[in-house]
C-alpha atoms as a PDB file:
ATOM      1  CA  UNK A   1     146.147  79.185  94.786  1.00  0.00           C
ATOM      2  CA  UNK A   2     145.506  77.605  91.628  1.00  0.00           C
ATOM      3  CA  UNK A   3     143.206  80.803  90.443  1.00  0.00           C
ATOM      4  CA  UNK A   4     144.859  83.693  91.963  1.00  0.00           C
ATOM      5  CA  UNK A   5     145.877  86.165  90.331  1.00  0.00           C
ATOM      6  CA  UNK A   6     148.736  85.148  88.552  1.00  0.00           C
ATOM      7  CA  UNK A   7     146.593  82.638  87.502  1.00  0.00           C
ATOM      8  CA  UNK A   8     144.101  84.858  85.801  1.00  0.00           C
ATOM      9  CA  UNK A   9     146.760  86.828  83.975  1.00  0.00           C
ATOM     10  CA  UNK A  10     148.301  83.896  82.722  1.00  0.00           C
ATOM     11  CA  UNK A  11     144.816  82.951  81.079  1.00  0.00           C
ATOM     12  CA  UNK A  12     144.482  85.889  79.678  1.00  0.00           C
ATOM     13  CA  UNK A  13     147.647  85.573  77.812  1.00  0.00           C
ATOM     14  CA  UNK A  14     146.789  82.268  76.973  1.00  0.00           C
ATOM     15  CA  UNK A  15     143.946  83.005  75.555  1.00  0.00           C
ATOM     16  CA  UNK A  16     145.361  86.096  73.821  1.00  0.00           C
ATOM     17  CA  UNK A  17     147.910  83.899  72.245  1.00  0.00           C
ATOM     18  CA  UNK A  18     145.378  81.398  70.915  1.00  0.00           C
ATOM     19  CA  UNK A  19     142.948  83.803  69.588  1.00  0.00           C
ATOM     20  CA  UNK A  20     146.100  85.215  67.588  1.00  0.00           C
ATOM     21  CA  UNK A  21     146.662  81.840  65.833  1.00  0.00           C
ATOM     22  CA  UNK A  22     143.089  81.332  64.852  1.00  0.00           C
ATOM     23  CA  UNK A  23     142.928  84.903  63.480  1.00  0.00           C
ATOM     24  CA  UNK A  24     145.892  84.213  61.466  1.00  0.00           C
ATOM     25  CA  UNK A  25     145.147  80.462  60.765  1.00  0.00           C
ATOM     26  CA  UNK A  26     144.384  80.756  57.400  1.00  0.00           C
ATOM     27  CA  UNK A  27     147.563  82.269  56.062  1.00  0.00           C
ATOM     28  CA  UNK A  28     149.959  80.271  58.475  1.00  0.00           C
ATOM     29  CA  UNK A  29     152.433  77.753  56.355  1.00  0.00           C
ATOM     30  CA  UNK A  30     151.215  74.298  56.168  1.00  0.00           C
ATOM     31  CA  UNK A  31     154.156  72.985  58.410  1.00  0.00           C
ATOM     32  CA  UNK A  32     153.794  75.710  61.399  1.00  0.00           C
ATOM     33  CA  UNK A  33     149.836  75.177  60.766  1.00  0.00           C
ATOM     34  CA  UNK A  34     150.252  70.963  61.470  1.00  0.00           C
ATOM     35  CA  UNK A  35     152.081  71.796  64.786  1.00  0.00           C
ATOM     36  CA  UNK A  36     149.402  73.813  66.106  1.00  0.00           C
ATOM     37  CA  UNK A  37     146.810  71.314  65.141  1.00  0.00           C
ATOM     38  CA  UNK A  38     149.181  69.172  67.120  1.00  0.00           C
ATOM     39  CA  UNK A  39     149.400  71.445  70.234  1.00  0.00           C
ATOM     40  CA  UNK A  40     145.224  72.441  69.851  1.00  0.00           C
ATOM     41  CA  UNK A  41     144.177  68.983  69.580  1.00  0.00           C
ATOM     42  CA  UNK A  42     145.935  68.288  73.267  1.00  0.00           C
ATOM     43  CA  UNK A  43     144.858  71.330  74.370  1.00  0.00           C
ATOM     44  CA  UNK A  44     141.109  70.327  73.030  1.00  0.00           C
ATOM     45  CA  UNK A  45     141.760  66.634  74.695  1.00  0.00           C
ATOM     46  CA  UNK A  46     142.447  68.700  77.959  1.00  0.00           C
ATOM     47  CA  UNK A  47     139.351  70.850  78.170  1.00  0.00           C
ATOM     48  CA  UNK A  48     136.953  68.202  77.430  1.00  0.00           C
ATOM     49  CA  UNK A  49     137.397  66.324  80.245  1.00  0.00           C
ATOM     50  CA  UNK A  50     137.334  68.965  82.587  1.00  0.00           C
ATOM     51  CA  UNK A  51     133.930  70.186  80.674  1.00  0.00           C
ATOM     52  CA  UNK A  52     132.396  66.567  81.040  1.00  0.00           C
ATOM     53  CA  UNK A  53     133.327  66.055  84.646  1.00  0.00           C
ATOM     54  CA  UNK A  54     131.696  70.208  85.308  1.00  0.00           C
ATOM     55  CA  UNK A  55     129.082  69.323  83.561  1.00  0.00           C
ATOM     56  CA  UNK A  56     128.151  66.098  85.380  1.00  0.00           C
ATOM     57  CA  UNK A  57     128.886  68.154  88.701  1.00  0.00           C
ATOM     58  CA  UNK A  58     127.421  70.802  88.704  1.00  0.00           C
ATOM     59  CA  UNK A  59     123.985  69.597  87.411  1.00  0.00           C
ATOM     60  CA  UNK A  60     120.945  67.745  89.315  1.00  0.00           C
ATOM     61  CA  UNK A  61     120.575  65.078  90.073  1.00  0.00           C
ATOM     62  CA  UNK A  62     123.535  64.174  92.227  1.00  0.00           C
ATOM     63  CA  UNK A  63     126.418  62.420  91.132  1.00  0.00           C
ATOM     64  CA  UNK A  64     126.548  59.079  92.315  1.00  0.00           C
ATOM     65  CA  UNK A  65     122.521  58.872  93.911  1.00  0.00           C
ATOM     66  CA  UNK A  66     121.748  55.638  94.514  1.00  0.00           C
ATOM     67  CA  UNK A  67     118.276  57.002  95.622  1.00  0.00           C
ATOM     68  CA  UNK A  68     115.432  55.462  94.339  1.00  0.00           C
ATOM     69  CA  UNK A  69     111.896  54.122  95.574  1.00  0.00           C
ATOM     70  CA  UNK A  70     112.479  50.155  97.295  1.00  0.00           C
ATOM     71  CA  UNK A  71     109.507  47.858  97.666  1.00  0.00           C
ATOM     72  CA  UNK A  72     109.040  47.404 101.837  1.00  0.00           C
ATOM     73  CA  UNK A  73     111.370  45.176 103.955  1.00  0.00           C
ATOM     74  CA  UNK A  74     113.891  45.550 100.459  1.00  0.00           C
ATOM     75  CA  UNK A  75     117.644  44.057 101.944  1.00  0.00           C
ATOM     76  CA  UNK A  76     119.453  44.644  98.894  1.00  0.00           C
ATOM     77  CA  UNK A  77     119.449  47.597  96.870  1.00  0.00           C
ATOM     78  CA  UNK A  78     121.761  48.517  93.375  1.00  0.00           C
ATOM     79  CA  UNK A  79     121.841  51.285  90.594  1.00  0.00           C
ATOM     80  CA  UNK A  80     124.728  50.509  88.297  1.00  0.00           C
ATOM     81  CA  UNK A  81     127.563  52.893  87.466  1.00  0.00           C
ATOM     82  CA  UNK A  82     126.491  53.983  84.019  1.00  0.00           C
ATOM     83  CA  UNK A  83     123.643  55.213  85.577  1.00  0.00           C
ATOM     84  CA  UNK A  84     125.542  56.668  88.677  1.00  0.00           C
ATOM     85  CA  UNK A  85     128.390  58.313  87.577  1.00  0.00           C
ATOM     86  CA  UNK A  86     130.211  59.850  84.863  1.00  0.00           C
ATOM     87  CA  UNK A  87     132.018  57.495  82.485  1.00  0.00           C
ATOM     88  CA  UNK A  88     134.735  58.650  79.847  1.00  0.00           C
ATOM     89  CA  UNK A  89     134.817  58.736  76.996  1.00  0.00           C
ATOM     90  CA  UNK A  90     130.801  59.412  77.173  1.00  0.00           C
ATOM     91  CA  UNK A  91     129.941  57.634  74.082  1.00  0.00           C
ATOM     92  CA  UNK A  92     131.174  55.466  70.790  1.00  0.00           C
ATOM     93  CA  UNK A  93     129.729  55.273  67.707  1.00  0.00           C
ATOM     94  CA  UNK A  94     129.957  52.242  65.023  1.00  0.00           C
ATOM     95  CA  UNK A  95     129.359  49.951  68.194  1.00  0.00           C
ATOM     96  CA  UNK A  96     130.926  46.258  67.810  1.00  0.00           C
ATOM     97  CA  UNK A  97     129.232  43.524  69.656  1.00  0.00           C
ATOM     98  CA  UNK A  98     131.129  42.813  73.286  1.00  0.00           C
ATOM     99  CA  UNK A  99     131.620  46.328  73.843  1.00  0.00           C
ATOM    100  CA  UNK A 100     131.644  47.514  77.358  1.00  0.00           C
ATOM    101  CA  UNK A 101     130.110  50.861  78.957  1.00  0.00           C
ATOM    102  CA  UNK A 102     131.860  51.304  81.606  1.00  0.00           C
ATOM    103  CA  UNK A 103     132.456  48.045  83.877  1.00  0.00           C
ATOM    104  CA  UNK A 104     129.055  46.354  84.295  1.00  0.00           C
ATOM    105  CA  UNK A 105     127.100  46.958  81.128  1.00  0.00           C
ATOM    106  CA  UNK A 106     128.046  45.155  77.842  1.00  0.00           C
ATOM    107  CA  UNK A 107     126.582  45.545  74.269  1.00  0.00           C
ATOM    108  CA  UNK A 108     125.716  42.487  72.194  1.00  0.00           C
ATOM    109  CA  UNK A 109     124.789  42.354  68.691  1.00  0.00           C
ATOM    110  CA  UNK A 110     125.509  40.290  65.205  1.00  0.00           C
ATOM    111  CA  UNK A 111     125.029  42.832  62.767  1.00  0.00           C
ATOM    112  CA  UNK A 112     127.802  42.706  60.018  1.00  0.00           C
ATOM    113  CA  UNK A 113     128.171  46.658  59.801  1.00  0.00           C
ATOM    114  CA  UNK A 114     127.304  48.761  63.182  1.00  0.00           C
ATOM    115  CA  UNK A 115     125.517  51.779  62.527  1.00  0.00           C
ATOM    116  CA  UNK A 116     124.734  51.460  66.644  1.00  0.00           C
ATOM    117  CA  UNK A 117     125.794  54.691  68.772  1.00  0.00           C
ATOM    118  CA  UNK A 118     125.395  54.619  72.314  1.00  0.00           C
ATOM    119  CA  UNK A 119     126.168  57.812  74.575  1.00  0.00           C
ATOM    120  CA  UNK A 120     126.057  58.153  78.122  1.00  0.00           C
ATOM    121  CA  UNK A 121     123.778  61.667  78.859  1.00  0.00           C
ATOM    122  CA  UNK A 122     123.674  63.691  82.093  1.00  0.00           C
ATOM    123  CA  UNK A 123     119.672  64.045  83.190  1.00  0.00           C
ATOM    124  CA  UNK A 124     118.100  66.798  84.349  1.00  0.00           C
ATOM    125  CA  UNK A 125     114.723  66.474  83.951  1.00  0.00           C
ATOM    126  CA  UNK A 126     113.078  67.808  87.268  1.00  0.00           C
ATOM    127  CA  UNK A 127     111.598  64.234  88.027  1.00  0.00           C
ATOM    128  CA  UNK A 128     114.483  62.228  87.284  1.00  0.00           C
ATOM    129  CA  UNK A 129     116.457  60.282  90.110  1.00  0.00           C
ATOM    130  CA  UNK A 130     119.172  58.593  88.198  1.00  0.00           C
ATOM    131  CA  UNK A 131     122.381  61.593  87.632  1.00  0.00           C
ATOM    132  CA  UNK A 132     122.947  59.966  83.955  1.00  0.00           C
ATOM    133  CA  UNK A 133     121.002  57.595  81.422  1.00  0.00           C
ATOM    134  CA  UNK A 134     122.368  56.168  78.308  1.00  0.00           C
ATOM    135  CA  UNK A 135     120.578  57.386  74.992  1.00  0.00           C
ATOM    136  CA  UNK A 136     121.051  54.135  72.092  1.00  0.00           C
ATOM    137  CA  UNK A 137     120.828  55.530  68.364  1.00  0.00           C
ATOM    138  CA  UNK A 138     120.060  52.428  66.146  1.00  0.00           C
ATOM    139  CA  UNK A 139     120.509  53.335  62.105  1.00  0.00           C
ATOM    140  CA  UNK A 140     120.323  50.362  59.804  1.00  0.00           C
ATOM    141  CA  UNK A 141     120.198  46.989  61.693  1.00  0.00           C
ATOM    142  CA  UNK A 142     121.112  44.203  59.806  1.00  0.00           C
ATOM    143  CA  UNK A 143     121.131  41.650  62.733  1.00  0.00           C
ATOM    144  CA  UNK A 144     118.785  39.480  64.329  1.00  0.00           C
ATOM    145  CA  UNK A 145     119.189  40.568  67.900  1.00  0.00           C
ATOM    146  CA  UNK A 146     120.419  43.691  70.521  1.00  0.00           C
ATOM    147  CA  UNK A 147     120.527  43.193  74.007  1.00  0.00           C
ATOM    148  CA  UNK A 148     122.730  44.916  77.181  1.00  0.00           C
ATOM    149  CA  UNK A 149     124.075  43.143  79.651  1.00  0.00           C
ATOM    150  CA  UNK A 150     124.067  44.313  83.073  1.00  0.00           C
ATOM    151  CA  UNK A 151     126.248  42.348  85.705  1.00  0.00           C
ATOM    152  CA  UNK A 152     124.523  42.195  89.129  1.00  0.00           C
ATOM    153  CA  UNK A 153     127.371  42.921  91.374  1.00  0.00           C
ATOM    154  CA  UNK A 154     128.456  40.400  93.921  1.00  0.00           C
ATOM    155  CA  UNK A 155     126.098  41.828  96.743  1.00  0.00           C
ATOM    156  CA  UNK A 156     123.132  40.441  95.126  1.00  0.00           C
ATOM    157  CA  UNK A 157     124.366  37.132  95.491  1.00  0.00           C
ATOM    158  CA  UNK A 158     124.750  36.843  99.524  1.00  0.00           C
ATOM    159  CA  UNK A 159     121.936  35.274 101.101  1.00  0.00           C
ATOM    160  CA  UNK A 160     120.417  34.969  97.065  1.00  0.00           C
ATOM    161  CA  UNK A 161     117.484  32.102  97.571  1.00  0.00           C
ATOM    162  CA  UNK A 162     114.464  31.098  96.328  1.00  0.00           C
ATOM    163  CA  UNK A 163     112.762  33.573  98.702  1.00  0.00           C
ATOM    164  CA  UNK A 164     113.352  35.926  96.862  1.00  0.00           C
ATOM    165  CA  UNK A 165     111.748  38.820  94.499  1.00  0.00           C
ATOM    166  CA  UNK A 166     113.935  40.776  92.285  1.00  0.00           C
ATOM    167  CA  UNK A 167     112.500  43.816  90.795  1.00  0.00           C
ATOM    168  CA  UNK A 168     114.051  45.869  88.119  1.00  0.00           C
ATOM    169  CA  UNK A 169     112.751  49.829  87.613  1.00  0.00           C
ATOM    170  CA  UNK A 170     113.898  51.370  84.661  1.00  0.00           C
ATOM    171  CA  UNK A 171     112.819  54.832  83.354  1.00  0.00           C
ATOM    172  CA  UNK A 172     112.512  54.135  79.452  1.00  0.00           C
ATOM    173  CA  UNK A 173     111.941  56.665  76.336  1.00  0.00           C
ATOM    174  CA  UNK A 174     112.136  55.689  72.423  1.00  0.00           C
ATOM    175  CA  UNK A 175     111.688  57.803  69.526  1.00  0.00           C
ATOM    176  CA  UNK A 176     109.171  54.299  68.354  1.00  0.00           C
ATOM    177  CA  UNK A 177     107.308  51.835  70.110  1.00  0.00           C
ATOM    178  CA  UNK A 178     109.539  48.786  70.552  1.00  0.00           C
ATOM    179  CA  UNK A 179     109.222  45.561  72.197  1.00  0.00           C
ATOM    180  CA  UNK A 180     111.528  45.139  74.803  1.00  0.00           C
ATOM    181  CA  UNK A 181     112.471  41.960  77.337  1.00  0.00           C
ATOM    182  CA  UNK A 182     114.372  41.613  80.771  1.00  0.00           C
ATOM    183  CA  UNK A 183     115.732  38.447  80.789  1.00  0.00           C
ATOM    184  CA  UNK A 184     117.350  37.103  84.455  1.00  0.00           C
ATOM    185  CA  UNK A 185     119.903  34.652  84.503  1.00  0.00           C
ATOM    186  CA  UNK A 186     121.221  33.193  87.823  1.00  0.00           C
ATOM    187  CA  UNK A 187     124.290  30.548  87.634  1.00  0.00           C
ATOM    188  CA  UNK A 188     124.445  28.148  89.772  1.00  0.00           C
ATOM    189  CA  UNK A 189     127.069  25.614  89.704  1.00  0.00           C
ATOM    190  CA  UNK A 190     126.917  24.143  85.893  1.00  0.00           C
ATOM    191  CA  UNK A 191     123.310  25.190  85.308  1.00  0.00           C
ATOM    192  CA  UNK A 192     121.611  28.896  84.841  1.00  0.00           C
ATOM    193  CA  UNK A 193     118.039  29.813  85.412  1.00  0.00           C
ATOM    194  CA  UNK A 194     116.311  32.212  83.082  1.00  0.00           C
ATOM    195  CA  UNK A 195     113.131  34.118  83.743  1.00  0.00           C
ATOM    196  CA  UNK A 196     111.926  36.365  81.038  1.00  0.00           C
ATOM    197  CA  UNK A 197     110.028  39.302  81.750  1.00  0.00           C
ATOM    198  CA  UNK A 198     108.098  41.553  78.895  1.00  0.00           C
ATOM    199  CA  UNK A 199     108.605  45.264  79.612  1.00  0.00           C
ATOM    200  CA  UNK A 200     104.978  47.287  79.045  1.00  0.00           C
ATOM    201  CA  UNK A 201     104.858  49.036  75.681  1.00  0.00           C
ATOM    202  CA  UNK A 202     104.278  52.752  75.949  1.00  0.00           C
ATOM    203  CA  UNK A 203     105.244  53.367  79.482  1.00  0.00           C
ATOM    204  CA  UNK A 204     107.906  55.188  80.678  1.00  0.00           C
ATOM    205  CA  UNK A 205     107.873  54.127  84.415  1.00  0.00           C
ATOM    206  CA  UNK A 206     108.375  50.511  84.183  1.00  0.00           C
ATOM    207  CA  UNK A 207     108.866  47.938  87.400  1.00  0.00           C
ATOM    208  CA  UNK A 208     108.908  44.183  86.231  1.00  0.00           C
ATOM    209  CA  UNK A 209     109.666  41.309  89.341  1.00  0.00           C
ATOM    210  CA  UNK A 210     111.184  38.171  88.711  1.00  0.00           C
ATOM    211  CA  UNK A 211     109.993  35.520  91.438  1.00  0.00           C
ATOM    212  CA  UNK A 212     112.658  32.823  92.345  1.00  0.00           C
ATOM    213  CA  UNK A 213     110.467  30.737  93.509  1.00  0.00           C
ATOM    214  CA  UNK A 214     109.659  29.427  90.601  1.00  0.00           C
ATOM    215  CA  UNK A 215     113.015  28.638  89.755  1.00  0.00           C
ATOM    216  CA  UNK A 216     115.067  25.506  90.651  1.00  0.00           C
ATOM    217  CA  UNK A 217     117.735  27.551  92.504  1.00  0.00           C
ATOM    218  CA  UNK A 218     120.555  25.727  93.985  1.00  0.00           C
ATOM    219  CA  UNK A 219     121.312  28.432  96.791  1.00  0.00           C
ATOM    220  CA  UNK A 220     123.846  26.975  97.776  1.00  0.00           C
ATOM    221  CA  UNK A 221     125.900  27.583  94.506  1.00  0.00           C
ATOM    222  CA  UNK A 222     124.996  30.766  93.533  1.00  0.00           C
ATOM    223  CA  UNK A 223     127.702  32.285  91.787  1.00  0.00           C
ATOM    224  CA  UNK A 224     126.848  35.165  89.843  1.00  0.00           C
ATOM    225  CA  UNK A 225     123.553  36.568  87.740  1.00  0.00           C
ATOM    226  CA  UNK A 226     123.292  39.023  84.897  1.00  0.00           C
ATOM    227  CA  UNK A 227     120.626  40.819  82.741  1.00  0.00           C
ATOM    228  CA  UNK A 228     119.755  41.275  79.568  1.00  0.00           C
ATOM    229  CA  UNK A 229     117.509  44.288  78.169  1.00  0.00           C
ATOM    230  CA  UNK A 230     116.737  42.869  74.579  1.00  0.00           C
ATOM    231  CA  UNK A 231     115.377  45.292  72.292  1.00  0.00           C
ATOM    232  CA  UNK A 232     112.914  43.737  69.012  1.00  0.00           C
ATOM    233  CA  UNK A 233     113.562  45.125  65.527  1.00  0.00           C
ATOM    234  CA  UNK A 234     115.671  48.334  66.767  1.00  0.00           C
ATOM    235  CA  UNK A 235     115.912  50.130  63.319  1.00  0.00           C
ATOM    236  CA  UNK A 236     115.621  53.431  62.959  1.00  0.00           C
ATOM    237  CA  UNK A 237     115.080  54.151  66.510  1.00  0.00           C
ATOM    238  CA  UNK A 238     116.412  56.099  69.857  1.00  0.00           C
ATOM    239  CA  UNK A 239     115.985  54.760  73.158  1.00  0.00           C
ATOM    240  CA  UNK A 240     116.848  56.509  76.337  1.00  0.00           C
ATOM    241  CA  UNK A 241     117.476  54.893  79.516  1.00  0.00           C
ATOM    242  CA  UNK A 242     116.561  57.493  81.905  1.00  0.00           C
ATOM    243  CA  UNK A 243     117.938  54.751  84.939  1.00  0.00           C
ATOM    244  CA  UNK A 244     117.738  51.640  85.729  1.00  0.00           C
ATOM    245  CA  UNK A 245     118.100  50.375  89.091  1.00  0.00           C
ATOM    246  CA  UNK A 246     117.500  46.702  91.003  1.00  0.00           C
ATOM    247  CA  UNK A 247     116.235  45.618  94.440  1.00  0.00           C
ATOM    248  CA  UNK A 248     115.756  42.936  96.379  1.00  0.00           C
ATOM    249  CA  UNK A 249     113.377  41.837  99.425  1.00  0.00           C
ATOM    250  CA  UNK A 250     112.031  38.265 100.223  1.00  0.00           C
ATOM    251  CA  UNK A 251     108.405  37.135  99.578  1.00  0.00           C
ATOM    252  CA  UNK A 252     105.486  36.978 101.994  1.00  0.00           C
ATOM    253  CA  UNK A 253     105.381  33.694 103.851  1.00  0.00           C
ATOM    254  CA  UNK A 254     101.741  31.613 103.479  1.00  0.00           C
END
């Protein structure tokens, strides 16, 4: 109902009416010409979001894939939202430290002055498997560190034990090489444990595994567990992540 016919002639007088205004834009009186800014700039709000939602749509992969490859005998299986769906608004520029992307990923920094941009970017490269990845422009960096945080959900924590190998995939691209570290922290009652994991330099496909056994997990107090992606000497640089996803599956026995 909503594009009948009536709807399409309404468009097209719509649409006849603004292309009228922008023909005449330059010689409208400053007064009429800020109340149409006023009345474009909804209209522009409008239209954006219904291009950004199309866009993610329509396109391949799939919104909201949580396809990926699993090690064998996996039990527990994650990609996080910023890599799932469509978040709005896509992006922010001038970046302050504790900003959140969406509800699970979190950007840390202690740069006085953010020149840091972050946009989320629908994929479509024929071999990707996430639906979006998140592209990072870094301009001057006058801090020491840059990391994202990504909060493991509270399914990764039932059954969590020693036991256990998590592995993190991530599909990475940067404009430079750059050093970059996945760092697992598990809380337990008053104490954390922190493996530290140093992604390979120069390869896009990456899977690192962080072995609790070497860890002096409490599993009985297992209360949550977070990552951080760290990223050495940013400046001047792009990085792309293509997807990053996390699984689960318990180690051999002896």
């Amino acid at each position: 109902m909503a594009f009948g016919p009536f709807d399409k002639l309404l468009h097209r007088l719509v649409m006849r009416r603004w292309q009228s205004i922008a023909a005449t834009a330059d010689s409208l009186p400053l007064e009429a010409l800020r109340r149409v800014q006023t009345r474009a700039a909804q209209l522009r709000q409008v239209t954006d979001r219904v291009l950004h939602v199309s866009n993610g749509r329509l396109a391949l992969p799939l919104i909201g894939s949580n396809s990926f490859p699993k090690p064998l005998h996996s039990d527990w299986s994650w990609r996080p939202e910023l890599w799932r769906g469509p978040l709005f608004p896509p992006g922010q520029a001038s970046v302050e430290s504790k900003t959140k992307i969406g509800k699970e990923v979190t950007v840390f920094h202690d740069c006085r002055i953010s020149e840091l941009t972050v946009r989320q970017m629908r994929n479509g490269h024929e071999d990707d498997l996430a639906p979006f990845g998140l592209r990072m422009d870094v301009f001057k960096f006058d801090g020491s560190f840059l990391s994202l945080v990504i909060d493991l959900p509270e399914s990764a924590m039932r059954g969590l034990g020693r036991k256990h190998l998590l592995r993190m995939n991530a599909t990475v691209e940067t404009e430079k090489k750059l050093e970059i570290f996945a760092r697992l922290n598990v809380q337990h009652g008053p104490n954390t444990e922190q493996m530290v994991r140093e992604l390979p330099l120069g390869d896009r496909e990456i899977s690192v595994d962080f072995d609790l056994a070497y860890t002096k997990l409490n599993e009985k107090r297992v209360e949550r567990a977070w990552i951080d992606l760290i990223f050495e000497g940013p400046e001047m640089n792009q990085v792309m992540l293509r997807d990053v996803n996390f699984s689960r599956r318990p180690r051999a026995e002896v």
